[in-house]
N, C-alpha and C. Protein backbone atom coordinates (compact mmCIF):
# COMPACT_ATOMS: atom_id res chain seq x y z
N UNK A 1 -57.94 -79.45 0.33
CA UNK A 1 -59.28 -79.30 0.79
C UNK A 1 -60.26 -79.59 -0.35
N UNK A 2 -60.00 -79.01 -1.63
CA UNK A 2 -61.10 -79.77 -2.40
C UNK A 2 -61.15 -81.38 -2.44
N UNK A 3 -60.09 -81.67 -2.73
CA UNK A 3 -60.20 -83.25 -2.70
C UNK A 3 -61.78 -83.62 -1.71
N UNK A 4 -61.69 -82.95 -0.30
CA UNK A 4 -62.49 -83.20 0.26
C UNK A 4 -63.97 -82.87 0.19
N UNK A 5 -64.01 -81.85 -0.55
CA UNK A 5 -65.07 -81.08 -0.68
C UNK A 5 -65.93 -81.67 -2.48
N UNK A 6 -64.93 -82.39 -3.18
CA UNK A 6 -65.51 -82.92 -4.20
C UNK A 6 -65.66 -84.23 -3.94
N UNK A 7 -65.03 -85.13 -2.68
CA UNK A 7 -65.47 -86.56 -2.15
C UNK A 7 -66.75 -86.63 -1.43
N UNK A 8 -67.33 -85.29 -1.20
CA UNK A 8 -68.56 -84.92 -0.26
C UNK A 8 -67.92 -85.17 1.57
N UNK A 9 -66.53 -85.40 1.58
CA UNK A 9 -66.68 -84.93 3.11
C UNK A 9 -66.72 -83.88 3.84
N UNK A 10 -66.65 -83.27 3.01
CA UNK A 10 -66.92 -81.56 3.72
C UNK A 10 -67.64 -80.74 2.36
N UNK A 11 -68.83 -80.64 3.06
CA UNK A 11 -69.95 -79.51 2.56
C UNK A 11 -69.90 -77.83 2.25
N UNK A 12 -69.86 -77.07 1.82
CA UNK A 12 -69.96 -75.49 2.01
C UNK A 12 -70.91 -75.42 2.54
N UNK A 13 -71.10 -74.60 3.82
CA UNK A 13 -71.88 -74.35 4.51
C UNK A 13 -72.67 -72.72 3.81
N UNK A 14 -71.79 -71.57 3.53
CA UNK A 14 -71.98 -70.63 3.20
C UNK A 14 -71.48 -70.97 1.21
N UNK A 15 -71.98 -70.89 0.64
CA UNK A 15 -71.54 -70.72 -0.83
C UNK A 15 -70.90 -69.82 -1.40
N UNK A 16 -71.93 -68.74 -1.20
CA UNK A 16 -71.76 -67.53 -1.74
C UNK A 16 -71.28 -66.57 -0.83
N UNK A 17 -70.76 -66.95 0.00
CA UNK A 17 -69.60 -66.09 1.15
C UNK A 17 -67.87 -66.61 1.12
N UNK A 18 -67.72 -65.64 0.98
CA UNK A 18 -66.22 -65.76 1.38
C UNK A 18 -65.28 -64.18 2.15
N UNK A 19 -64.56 -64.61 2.57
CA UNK A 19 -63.86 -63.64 3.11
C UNK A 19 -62.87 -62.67 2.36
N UNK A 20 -63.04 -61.46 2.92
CA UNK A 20 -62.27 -60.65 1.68
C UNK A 20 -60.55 -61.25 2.04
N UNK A 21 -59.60 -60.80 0.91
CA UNK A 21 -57.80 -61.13 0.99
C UNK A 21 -57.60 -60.30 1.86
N UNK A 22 -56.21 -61.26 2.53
CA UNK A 22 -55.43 -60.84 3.57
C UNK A 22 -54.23 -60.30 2.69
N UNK A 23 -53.65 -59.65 3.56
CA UNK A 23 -52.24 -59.39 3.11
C UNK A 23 -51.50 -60.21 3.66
N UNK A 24 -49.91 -60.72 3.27
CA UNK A 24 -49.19 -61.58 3.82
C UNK A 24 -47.90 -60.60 3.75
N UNK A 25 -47.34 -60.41 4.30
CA UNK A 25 -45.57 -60.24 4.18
C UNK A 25 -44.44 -61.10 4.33
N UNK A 26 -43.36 -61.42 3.70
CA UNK A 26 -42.26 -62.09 4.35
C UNK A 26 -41.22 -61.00 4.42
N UNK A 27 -40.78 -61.16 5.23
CA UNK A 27 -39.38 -59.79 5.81
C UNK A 27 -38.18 -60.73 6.44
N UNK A 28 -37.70 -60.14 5.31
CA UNK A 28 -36.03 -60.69 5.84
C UNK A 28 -35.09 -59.34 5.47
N UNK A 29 -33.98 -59.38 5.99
CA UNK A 29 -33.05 -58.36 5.93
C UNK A 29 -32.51 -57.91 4.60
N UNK A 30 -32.59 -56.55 4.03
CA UNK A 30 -31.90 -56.64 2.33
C UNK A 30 -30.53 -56.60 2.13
N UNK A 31 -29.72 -56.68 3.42
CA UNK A 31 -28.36 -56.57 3.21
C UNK A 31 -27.94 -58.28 2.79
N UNK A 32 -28.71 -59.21 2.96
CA UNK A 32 -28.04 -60.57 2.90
C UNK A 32 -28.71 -61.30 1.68
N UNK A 33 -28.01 -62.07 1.69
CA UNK A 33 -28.59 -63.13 0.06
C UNK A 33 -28.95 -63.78 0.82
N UNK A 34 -30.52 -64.11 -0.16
CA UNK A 34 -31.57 -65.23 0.27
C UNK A 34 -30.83 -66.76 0.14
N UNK A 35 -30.81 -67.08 1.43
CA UNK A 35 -30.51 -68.71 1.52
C UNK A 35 -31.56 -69.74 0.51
N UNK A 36 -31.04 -70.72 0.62
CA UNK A 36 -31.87 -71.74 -0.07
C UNK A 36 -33.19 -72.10 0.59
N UNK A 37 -32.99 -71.94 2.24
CA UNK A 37 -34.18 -72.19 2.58
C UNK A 37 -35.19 -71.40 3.06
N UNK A 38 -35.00 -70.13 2.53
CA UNK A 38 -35.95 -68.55 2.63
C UNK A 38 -36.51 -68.66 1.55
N UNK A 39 -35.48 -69.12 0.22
CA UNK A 39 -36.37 -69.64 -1.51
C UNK A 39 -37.30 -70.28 -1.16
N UNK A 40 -37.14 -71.20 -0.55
CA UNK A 40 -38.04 -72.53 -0.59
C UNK A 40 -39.22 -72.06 0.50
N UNK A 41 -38.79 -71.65 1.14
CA UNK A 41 -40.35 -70.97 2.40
C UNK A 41 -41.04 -70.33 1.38
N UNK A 42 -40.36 -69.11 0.76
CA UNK A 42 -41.21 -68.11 0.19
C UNK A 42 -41.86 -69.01 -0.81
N UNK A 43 -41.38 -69.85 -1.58
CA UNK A 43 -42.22 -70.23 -2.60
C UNK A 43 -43.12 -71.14 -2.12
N UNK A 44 -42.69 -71.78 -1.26
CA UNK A 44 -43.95 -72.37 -0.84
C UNK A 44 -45.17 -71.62 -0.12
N UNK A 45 -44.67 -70.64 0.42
CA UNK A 45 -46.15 -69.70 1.01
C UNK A 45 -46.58 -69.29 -0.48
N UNK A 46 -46.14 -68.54 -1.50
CA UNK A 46 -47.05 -68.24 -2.55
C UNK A 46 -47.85 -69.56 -3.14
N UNK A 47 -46.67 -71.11 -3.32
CA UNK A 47 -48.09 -72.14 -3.75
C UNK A 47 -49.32 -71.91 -2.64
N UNK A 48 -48.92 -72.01 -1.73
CA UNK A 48 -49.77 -72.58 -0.80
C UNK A 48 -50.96 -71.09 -0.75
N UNK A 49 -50.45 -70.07 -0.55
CA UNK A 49 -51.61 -69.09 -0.08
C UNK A 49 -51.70 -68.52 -1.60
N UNK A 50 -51.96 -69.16 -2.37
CA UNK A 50 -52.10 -68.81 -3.80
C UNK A 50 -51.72 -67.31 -4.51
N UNK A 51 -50.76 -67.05 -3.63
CA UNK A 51 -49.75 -65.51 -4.24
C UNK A 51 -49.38 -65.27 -5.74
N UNK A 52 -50.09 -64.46 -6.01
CA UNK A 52 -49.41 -64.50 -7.51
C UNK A 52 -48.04 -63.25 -7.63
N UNK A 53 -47.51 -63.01 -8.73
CA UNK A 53 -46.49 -61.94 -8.78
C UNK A 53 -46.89 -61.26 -9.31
């Protein structure tokens, strides 16, 4: 989205507003080892929804 927002196709309408953080959870079962592709979800939801540890 910046890409877009520093090409000028999309404007901030509100600047100085933003919405307060959500919480996110991922839940999977603790009896089992994380597959390869529960790694790869989870890490991609923290790039993506900017999760830190």
């Amino acid at each position: 989205m910046q890409y877009y927002l520093d090409t000028g196709q999309l404007v901030s309408v509100l600047p100085d507003w933003s919405r307060p953080p959500t919480a996110l959870h991922i839940l999977y079962p603790p009896n089992r080892h994380q597959s390869a592709r529960l790694k790869v979800f989870t890490e991609w939801v923290m790039h993506t929804f900017g999760v830190r540890e």
